[in-house]
Protein backbone atom coordinates (compact mmCIF):
# COMPACT_ATOMS: atom_id res chain seq x y z
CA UNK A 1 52.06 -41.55 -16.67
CA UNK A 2 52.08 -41.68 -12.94
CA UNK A 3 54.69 -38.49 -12.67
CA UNK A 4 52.33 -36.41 -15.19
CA UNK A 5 49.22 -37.23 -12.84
CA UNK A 6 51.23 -36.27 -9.55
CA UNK A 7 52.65 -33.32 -10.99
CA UNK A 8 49.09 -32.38 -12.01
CA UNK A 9 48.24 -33.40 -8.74
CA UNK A 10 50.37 -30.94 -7.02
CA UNK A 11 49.55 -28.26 -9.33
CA UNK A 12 46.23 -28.55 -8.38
CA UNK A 13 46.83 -29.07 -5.00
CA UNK A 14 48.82 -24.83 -5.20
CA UNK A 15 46.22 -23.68 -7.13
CA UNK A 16 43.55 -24.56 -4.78
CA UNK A 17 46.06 -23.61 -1.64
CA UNK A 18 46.49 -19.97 -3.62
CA UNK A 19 43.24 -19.76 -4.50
CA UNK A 20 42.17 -20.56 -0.27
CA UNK A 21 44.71 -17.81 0.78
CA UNK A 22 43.43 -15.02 -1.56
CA UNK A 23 40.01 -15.72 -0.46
CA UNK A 24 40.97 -15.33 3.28
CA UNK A 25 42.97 -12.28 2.58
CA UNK A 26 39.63 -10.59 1.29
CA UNK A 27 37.29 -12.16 4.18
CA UNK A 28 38.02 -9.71 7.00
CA UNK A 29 37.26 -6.50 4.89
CA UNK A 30 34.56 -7.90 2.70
CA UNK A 31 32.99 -8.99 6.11
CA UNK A 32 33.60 -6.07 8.33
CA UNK A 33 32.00 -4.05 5.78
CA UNK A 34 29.09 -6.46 5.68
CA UNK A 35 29.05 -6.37 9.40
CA UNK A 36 28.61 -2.65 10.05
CA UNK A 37 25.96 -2.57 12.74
CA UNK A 38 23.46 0.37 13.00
CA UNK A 39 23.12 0.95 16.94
CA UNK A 40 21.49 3.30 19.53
CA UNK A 41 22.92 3.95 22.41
CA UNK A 42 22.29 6.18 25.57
CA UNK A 43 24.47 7.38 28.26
CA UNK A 44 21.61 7.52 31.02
CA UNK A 45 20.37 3.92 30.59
CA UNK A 46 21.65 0.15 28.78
CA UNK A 47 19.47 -2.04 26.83
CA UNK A 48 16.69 -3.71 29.43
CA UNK A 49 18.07 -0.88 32.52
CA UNK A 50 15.30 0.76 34.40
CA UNK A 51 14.93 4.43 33.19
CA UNK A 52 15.86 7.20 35.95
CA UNK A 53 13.63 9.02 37.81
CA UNK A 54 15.15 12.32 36.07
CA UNK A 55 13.27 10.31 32.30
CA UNK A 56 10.00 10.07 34.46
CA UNK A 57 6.57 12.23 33.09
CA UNK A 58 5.73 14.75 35.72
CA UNK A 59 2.14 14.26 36.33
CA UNK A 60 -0.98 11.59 36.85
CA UNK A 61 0.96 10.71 40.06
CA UNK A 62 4.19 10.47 39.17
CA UNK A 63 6.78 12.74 40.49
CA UNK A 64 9.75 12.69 37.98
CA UNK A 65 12.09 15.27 35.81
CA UNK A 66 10.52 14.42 32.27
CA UNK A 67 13.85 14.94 30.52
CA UNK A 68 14.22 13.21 27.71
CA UNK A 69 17.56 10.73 27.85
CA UNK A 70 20.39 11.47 25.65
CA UNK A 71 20.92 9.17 22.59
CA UNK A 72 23.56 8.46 20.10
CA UNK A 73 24.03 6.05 17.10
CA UNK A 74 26.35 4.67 14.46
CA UNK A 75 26.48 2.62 11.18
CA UNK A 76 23.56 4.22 9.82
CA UNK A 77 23.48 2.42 6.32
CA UNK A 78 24.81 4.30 2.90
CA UNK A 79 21.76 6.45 1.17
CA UNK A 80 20.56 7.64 4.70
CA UNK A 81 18.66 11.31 4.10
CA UNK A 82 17.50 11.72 7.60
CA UNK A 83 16.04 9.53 10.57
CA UNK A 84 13.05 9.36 12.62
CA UNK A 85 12.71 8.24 16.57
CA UNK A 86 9.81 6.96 18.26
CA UNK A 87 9.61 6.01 21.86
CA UNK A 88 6.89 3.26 22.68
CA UNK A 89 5.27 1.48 25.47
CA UNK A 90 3.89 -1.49 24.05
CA UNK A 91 2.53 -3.13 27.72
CA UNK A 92 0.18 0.72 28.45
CA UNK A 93 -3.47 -1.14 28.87
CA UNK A 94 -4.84 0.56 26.19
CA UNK A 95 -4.96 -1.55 23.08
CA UNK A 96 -2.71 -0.21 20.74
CA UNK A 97 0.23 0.75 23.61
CA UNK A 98 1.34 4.70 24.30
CA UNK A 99 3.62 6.99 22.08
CA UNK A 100 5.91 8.72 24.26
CA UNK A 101 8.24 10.40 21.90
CA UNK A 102 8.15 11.08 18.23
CA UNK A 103 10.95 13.09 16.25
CA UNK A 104 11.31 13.04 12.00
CA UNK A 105 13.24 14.94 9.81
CA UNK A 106 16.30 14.93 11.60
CA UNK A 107 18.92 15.80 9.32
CA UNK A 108 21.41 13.06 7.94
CA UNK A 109 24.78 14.79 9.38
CA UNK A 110 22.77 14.34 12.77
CA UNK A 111 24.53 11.32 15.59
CA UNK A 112 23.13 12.50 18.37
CA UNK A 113 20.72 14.17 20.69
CA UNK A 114 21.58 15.68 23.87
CA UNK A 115 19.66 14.83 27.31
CA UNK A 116 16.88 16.71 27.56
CA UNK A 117 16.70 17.70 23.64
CA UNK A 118 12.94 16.77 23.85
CA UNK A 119 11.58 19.81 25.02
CA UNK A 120 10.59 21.99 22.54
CA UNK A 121 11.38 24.98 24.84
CA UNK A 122 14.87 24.30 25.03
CA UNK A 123 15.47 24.43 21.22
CA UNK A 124 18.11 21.40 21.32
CA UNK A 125 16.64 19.75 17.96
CA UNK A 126 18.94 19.72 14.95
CA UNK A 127 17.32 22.58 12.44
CA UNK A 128 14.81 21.01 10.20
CA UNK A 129 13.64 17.91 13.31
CA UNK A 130 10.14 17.93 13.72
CA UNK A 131 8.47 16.63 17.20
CA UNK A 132 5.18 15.31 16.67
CA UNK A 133 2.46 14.89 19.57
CA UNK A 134 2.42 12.19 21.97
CA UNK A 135 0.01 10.56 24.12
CA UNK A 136 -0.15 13.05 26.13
CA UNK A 137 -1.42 15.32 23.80
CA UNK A 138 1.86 17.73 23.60
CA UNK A 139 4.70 17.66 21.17
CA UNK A 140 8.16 16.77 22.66
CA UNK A 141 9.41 13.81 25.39
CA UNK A 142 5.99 12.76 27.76
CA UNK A 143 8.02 10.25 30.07
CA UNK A 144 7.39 6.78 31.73
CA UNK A 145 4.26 6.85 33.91
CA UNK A 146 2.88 3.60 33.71
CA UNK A 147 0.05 2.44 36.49
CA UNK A 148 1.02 0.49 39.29
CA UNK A 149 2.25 -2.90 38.30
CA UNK A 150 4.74 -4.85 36.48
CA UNK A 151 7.51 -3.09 34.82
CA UNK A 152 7.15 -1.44 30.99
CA UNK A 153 9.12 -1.85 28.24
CA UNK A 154 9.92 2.04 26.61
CA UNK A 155 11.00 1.25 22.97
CA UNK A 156 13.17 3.80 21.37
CA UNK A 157 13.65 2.88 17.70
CA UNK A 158 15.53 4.84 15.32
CA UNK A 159 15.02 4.45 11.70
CA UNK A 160 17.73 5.43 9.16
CA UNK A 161 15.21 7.14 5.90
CA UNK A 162 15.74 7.18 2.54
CA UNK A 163 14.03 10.20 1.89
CA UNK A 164 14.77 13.48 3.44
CA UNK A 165 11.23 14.21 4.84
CA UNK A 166 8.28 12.40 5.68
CA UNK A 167 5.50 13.77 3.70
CA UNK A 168 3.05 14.07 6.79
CA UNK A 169 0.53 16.38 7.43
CA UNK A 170 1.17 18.50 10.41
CA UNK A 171 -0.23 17.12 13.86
CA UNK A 172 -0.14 13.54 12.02
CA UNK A 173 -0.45 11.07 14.98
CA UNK A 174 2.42 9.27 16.05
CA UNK A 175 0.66 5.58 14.48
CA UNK A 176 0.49 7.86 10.62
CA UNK A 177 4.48 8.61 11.40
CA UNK A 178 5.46 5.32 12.95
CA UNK A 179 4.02 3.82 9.46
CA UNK A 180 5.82 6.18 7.12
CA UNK A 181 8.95 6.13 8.91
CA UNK A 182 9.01 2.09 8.49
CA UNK A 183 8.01 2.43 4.71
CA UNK A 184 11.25 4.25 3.81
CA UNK A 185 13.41 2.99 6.48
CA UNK A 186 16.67 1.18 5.15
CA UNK A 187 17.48 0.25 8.50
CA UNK A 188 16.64 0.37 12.61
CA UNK A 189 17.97 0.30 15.70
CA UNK A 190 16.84 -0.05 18.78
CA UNK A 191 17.05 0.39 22.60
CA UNK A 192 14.73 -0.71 25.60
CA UNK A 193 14.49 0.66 29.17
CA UNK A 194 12.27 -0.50 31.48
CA UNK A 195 10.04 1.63 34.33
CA UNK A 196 7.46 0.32 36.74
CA UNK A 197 5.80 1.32 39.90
């Protein structure tokens, strides 16, 4: 009786030792897969770097280039149909912060925007991108100009959409976009720089 009940013993003892090793062989895939990040990146500033003067608005005192930075991301989630960016000051004393950048309907095949893509003039947006108005009052890339004081955090979020266009009337304002684009987002990503004077 004893050698049936260590010979069961044993056997249970592979099984469970098989059973461990399969389990780990899967892990790494099953988890890297699960662990695909969607980023946003820049080559002019790092997360929580004070923007350049060359990203600085041109006007109401301050003496910058106004060129939008350039931005690329990754791991933009399966189903993506097109992506939306909006740059935000959330510390402007006005209530409700200041929209400094908005940009939908970029197309899906789209990783990238160069420096400087913001202004409409230059035609650098992917065919079918839409820049709405910012607080400024103009369409395209209105830079940091915060008043004198503490330092400002400039949000740049990107959602990945699960619809090819937002359904927005033209001239929508950026707080009408901002909501759509996080209604059919499947995923963000994000990137701070900070500007003070």
């Amino acid at each position: 009786m004893r050698l049936v009940a260590s010979t069961v013993h044993a056997w249970l003892v592979m099984m469970a030792l098989a059973a461990t090793t399969l389990f780990a062989a899967g892990l790494p895939a099953a988890t890297e897969g699960a662990m695909a990040k969607f980023t946003l990146t820049s080559t002019d500033f790092t997360e929580g770097t004070t923007l350049a003067n060359a990203q600085v608005f041109n006007e109401f005192g301050c003496k910058g280039g106004n060129v939008s930075p350039a931005l690329a991301w990754s791991g933009a989630p399966a189903g993506t149909q097109s992506f939306a960016l909006l740059m935000h000051d959330p510390d402007a004393p006005t209530g409700s912060g200041w929209w400094h950048w908005i940009v939908y309907n970029i197309p899906p095949g789209t990783y990238a925007l160069a420096a400087g893509a913001g202004d409409p003039k230059k035609g650098q947006m992917p065919a079918g991108a839409v820049q709405g108005r910012n607080d400024y009052g103009s369409a395209g890339y209105g830079g940091p100009c915060p008043p004198p004081g503490s330092p400002h955090h400039y949000n740049f979020t990107l959602y990945a959409l699960k619809v090819a266009k937002l359904e927005v009337p033209q001239g929508a304002s950026a707080a009408l976009i901002g909501f759509n684009a996080r209604a059919h987002a499947l995923a963000e990503a994000r990137l701070t720089g900070m500007y003070g004077r």
